[in-house]
N, C-alpha and C. Protein backbone atom coordinates (compact mmCIF):
# COMPACT_ATOMS: atom_id res chain seq x y z
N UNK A 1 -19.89 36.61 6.19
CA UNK A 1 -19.64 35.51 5.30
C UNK A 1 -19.32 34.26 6.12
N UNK A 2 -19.77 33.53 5.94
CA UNK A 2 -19.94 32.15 6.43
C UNK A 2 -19.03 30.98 5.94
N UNK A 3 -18.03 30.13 6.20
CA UNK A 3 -17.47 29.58 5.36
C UNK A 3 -17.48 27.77 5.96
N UNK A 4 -17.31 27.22 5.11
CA UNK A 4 -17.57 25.28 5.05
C UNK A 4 -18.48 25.22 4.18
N UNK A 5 -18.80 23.73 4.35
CA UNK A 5 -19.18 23.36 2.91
C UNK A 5 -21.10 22.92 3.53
N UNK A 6 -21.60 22.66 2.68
CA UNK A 6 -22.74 23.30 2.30
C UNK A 6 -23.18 22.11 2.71
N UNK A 7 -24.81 21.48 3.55
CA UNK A 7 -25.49 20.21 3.92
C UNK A 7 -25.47 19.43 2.76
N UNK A 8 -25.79 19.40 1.68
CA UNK A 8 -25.71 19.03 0.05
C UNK A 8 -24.72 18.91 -0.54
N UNK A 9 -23.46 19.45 0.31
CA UNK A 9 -21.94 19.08 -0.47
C UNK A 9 -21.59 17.69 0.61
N UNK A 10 -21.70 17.11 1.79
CA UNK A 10 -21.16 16.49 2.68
C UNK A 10 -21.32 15.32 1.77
N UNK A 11 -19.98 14.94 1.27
CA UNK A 11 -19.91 13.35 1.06
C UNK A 11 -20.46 12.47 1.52
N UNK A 12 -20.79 11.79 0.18
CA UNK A 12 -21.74 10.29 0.73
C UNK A 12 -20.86 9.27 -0.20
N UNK A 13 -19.60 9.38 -0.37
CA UNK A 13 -18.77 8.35 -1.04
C UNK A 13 -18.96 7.13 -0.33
N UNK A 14 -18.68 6.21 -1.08
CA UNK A 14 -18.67 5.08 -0.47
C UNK A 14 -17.54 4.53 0.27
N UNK A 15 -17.87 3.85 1.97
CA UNK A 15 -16.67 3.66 2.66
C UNK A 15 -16.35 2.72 3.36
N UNK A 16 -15.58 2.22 4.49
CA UNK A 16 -15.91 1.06 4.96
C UNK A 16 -17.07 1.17 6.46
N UNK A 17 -17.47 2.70 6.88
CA UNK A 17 -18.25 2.97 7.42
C UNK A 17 -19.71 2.20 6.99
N UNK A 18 -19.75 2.53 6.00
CA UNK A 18 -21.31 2.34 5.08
C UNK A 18 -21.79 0.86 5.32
N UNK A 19 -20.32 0.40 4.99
CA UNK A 19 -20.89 -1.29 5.17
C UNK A 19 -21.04 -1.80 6.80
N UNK A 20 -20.37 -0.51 7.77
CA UNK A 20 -20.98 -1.35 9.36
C UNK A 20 -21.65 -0.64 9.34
N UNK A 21 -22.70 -0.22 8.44
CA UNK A 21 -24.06 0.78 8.45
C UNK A 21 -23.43 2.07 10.27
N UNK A 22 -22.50 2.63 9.86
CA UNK A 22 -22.02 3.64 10.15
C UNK A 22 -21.96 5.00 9.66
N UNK A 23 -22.37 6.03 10.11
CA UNK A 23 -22.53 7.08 9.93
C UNK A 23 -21.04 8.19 10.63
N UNK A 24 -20.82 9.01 9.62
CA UNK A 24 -20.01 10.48 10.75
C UNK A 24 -20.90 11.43 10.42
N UNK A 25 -20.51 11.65 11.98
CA UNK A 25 -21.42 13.65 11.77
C UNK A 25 -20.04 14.31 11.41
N UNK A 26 -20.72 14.99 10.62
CA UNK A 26 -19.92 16.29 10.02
C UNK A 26 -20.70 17.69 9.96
N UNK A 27 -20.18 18.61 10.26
CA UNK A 27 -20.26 19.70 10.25
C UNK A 27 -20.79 20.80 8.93
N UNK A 28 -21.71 21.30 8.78
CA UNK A 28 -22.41 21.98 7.26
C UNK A 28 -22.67 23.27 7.85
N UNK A 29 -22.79 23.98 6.32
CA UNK A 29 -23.72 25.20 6.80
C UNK A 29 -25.21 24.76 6.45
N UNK A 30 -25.93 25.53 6.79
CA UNK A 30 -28.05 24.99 6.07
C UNK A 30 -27.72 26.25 5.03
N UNK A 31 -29.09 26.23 4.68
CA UNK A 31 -29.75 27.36 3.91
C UNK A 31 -29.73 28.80 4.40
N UNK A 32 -29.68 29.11 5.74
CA UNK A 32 -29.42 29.77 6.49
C UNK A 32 -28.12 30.36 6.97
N UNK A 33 -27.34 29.86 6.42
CA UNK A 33 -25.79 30.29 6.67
C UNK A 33 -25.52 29.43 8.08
N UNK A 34 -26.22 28.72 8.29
CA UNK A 34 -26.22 28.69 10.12
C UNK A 34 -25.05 27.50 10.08
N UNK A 35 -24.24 26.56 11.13
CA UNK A 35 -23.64 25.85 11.21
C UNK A 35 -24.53 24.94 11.87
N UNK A 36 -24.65 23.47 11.29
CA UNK A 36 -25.21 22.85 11.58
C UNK A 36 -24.68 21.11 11.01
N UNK A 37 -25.23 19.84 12.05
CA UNK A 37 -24.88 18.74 11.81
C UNK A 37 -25.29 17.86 10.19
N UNK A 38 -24.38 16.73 9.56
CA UNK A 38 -24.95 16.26 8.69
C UNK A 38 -24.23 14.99 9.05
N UNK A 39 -24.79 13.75 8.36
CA UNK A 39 -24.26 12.52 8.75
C UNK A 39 -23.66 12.51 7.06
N UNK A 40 -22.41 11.36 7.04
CA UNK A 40 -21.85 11.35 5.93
C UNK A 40 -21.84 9.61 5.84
N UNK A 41 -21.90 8.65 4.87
CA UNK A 41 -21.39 7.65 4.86
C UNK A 41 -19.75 7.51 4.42
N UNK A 42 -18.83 8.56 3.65
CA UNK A 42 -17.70 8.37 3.26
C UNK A 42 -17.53 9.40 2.95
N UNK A 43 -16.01 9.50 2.57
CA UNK A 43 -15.13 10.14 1.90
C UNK A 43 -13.84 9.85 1.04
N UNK A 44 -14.17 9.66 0.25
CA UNK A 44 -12.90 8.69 -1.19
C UNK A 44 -11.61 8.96 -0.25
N UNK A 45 -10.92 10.25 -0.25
CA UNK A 45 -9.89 10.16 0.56
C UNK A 45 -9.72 9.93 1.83
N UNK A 46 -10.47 9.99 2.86
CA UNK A 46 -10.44 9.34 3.98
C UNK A 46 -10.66 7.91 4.18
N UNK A 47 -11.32 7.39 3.00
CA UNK A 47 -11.28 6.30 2.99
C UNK A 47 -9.94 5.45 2.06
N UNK A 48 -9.65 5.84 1.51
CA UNK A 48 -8.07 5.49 1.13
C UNK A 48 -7.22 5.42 2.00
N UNK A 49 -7.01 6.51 2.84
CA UNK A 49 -6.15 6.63 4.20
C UNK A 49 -6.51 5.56 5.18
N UNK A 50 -8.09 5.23 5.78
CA UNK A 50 -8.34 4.39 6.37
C UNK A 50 -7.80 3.27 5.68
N UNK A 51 -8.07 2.64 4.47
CA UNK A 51 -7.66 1.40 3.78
C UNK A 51 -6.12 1.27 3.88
N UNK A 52 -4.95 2.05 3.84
CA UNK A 52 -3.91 2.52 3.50
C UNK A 52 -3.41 1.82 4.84
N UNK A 53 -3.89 2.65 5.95
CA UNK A 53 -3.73 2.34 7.48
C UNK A 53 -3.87 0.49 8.67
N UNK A 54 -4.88 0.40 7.45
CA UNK A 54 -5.94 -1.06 7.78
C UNK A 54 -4.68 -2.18 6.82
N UNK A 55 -4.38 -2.02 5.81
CA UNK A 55 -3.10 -2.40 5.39
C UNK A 55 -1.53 -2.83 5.66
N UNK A 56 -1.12 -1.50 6.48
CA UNK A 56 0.15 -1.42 6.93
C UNK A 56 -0.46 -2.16 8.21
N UNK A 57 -1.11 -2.40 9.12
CA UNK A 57 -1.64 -2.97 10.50
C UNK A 57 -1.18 -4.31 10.07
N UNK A 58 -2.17 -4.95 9.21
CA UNK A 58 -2.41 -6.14 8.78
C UNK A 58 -1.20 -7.00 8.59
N UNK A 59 -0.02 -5.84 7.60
CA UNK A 59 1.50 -6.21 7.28
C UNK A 59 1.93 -6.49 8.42
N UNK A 60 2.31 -5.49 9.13
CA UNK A 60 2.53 -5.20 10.76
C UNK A 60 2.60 -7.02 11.45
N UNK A 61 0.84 -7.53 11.54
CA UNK A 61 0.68 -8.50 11.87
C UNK A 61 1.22 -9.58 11.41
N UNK A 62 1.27 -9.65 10.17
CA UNK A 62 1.64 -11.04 9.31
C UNK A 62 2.74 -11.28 9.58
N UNK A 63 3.88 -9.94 9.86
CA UNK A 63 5.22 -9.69 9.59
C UNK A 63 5.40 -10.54 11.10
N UNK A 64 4.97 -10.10 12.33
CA UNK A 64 5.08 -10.75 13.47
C UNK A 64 4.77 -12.24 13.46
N UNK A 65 3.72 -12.28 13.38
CA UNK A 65 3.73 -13.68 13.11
C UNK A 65 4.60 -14.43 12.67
N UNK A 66 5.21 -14.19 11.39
CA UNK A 66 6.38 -15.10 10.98
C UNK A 66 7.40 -14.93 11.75
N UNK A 67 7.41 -14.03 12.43
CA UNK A 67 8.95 -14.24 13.48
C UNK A 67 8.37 -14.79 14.47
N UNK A 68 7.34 -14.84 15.03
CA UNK A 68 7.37 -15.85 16.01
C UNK A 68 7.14 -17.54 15.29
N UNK A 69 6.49 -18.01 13.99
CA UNK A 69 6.87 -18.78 13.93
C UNK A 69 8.19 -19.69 13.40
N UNK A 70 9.60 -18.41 12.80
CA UNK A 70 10.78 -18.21 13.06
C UNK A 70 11.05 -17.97 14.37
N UNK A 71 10.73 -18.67 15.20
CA UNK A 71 11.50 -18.10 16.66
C UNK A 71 12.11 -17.12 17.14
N UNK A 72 12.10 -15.94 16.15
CA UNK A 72 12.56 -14.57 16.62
C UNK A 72 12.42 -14.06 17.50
N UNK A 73 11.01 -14.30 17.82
CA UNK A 73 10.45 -13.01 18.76
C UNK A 73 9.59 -14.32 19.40
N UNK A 74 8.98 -13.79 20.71
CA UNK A 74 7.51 -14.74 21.34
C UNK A 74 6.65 -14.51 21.01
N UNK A 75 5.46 -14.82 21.29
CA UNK A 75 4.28 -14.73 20.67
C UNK A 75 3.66 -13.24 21.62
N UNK A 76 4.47 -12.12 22.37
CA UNK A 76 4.14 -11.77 23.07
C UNK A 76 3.80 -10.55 22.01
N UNK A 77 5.18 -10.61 20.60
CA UNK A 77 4.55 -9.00 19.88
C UNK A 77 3.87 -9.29 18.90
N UNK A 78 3.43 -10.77 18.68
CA UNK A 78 2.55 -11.14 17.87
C UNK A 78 0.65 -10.94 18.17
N UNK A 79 0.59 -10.48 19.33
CA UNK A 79 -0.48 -10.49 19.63
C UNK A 79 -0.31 -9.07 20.73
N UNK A 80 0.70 -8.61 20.66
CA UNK A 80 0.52 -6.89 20.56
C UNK A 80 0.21 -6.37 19.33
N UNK A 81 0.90 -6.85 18.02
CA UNK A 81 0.60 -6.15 17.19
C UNK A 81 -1.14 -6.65 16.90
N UNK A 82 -1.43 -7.59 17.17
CA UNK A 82 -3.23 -8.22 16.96
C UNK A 82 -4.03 -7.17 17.75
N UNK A 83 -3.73 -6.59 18.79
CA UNK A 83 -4.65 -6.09 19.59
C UNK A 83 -4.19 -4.42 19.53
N UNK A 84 -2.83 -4.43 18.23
CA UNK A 84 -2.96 -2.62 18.31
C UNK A 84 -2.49 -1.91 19.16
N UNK A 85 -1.92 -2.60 19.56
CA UNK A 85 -0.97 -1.67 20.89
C UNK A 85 0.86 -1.72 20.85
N UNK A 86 1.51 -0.75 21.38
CA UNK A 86 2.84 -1.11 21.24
C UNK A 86 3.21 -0.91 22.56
N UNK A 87 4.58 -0.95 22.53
CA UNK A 87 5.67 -1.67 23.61
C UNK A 87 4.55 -0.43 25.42
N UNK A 88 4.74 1.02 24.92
CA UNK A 88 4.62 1.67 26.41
C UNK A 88 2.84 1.22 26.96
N UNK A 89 2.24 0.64 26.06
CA UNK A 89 0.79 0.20 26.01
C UNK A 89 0.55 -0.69 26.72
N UNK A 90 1.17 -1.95 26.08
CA UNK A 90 1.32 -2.76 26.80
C UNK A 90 1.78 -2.99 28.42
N UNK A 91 3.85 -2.57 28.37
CA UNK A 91 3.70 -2.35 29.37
C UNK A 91 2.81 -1.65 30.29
N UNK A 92 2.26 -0.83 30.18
CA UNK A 92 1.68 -0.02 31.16
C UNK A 92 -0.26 -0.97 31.37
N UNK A 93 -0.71 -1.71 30.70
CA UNK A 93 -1.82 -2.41 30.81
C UNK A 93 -1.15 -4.18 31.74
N UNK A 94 -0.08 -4.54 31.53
CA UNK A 94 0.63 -5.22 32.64
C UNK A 94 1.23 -4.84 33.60
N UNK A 95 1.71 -4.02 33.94
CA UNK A 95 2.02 -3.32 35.05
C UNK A 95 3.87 -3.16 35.25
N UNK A 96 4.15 -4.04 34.24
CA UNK A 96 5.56 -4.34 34.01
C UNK A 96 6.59 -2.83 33.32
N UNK A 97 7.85 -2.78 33.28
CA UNK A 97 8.49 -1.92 32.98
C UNK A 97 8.46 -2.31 31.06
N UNK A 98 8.59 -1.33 30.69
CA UNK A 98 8.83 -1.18 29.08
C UNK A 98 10.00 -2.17 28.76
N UNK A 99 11.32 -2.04 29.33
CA UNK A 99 12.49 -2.71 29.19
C UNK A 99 12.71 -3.91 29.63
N UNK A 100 11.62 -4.19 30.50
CA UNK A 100 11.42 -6.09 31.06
C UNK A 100 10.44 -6.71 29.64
N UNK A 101 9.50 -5.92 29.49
CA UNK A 101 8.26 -6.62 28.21
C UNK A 101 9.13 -7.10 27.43
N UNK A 102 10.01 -5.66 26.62
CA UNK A 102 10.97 -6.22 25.81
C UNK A 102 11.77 -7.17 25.69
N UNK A 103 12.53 -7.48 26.85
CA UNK A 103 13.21 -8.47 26.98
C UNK A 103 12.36 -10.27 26.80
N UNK A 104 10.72 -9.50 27.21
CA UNK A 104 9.80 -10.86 27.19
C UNK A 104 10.07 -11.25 25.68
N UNK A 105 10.15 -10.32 24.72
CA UNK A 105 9.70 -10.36 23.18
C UNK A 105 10.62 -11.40 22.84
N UNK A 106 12.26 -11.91 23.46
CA UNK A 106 12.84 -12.80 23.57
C UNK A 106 12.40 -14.06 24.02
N UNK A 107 12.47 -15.28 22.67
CA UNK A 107 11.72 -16.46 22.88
C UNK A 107 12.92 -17.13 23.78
N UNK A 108 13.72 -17.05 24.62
CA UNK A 108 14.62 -17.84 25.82
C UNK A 108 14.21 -17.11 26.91
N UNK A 109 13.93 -15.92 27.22
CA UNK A 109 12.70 -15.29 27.93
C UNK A 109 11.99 -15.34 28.42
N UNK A 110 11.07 -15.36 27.42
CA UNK A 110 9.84 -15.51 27.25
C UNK A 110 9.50 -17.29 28.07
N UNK A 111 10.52 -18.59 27.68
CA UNK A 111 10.07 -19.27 27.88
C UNK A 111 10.52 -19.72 28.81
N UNK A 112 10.82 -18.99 30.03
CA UNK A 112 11.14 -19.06 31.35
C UNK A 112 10.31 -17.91 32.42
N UNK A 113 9.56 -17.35 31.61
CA UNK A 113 8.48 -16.41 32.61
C UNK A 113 7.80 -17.47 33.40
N UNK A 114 7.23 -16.74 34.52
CA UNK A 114 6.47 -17.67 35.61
C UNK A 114 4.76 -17.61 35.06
N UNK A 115 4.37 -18.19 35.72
CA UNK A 115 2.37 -18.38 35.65
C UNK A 115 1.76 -16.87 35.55
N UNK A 116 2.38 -16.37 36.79
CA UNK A 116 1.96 -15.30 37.10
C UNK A 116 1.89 -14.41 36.31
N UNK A 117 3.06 -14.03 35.35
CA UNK A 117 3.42 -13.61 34.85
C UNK A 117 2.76 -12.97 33.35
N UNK A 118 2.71 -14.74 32.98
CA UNK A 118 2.27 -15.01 32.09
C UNK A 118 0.63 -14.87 31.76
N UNK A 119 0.48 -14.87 32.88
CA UNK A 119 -1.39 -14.86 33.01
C UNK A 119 -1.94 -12.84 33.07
N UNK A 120 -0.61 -12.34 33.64
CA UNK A 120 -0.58 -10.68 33.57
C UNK A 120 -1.14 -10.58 31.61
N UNK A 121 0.17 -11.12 31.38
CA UNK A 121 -0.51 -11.31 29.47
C UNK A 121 -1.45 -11.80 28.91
N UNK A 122 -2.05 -12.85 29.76
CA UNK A 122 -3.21 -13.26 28.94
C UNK A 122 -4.05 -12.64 29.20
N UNK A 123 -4.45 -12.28 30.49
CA UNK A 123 -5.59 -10.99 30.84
C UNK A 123 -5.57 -10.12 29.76
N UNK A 124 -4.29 -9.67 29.38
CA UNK A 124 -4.28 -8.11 28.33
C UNK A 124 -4.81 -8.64 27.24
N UNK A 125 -5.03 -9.60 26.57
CA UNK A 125 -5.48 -9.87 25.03
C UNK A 125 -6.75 -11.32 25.14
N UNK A 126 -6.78 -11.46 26.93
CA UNK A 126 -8.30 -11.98 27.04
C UNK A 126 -7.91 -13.45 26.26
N UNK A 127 -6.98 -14.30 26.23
CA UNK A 127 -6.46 -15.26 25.72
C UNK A 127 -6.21 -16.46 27.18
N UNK A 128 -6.18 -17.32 27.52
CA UNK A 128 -5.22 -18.38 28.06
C UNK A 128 -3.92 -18.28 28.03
N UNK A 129 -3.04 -18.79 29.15
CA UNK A 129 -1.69 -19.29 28.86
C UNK A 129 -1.15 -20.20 27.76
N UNK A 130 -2.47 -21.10 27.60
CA UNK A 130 -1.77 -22.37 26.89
C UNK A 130 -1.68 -21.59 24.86
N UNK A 131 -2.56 -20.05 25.24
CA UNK A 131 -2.69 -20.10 24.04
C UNK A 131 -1.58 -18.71 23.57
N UNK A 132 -1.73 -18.07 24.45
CA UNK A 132 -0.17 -17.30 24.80
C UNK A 132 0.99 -18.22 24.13
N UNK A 133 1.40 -19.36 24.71
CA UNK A 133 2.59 -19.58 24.73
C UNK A 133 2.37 -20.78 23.20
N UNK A 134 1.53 -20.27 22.43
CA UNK A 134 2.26 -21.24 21.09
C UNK A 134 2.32 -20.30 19.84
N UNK A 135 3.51 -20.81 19.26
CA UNK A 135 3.99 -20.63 18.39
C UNK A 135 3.66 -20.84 16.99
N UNK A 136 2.84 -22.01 16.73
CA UNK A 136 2.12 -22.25 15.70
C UNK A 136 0.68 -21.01 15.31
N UNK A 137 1.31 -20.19 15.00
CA UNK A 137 -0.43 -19.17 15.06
C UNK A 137 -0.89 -19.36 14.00
């Protein structure tokens, strides 16, 4: 006995795959009992979860943003959270310690880092200094 779901059962819901004319392989049985590939455009619940996920990111972002343009924070976790990465990510793509970044996330900090420094960050999100260091996003 053979068990999964059948080439003719693999969802073709609609998803946000479909619209970057994206495909998943998924896994079927054939006619044959055999295990074999099928492409899917969606799945209602995976695509809820994706949407769900794509959501809380977005919050994530907006939420940063306003603290850096509240002066809370620098523009350093405003554009961590843009590029999807958090604190051990970062550090470790600058070369810096976890507990120094942090301290960057401080706009009195932050606005005493050197060139050098600062340019370690712009490399990571492929940005300028001049565009690093504003606050108006």
């Amino acid at each position: 006995m053979t068990l999964g779901m059948k080439k003719n059962e693999v969802p073709q819901d609609k998803s946000n795959l479909e619209s970057a004319n994206f495909k998943e392989l998924c896994y079927a049985v054939d006619e044959n009992g055999e295990y074999t590939t099928e492409l899917s455009t969606g799945w209602s619940p995976k695509t809820i979860a994706l949407n769900n996920a794509i959501e809380a990111l977005n919050e994530r972002i907006s939420a940063s943003k306003q603290r850096v343009k509240d002066h809370k924070v620098s523009p350093l976790e405003y554009y961590m959270e843009l590029h999807k990465m958090d604190l051990p990510i970062l550090a470790s793509y600058v070369g810096i310690w976890k507990w120094r970044v942090k301290r960057h996330f401080r706009p009195a900090v932050f606005k005493n880092l050197n060139n050098k420094t600062l340019q370690k960050y712009a490399d990571v999100f492929d940005i300028t200094i001049e565009e690093l260091q504003r606050t108006d996003l």
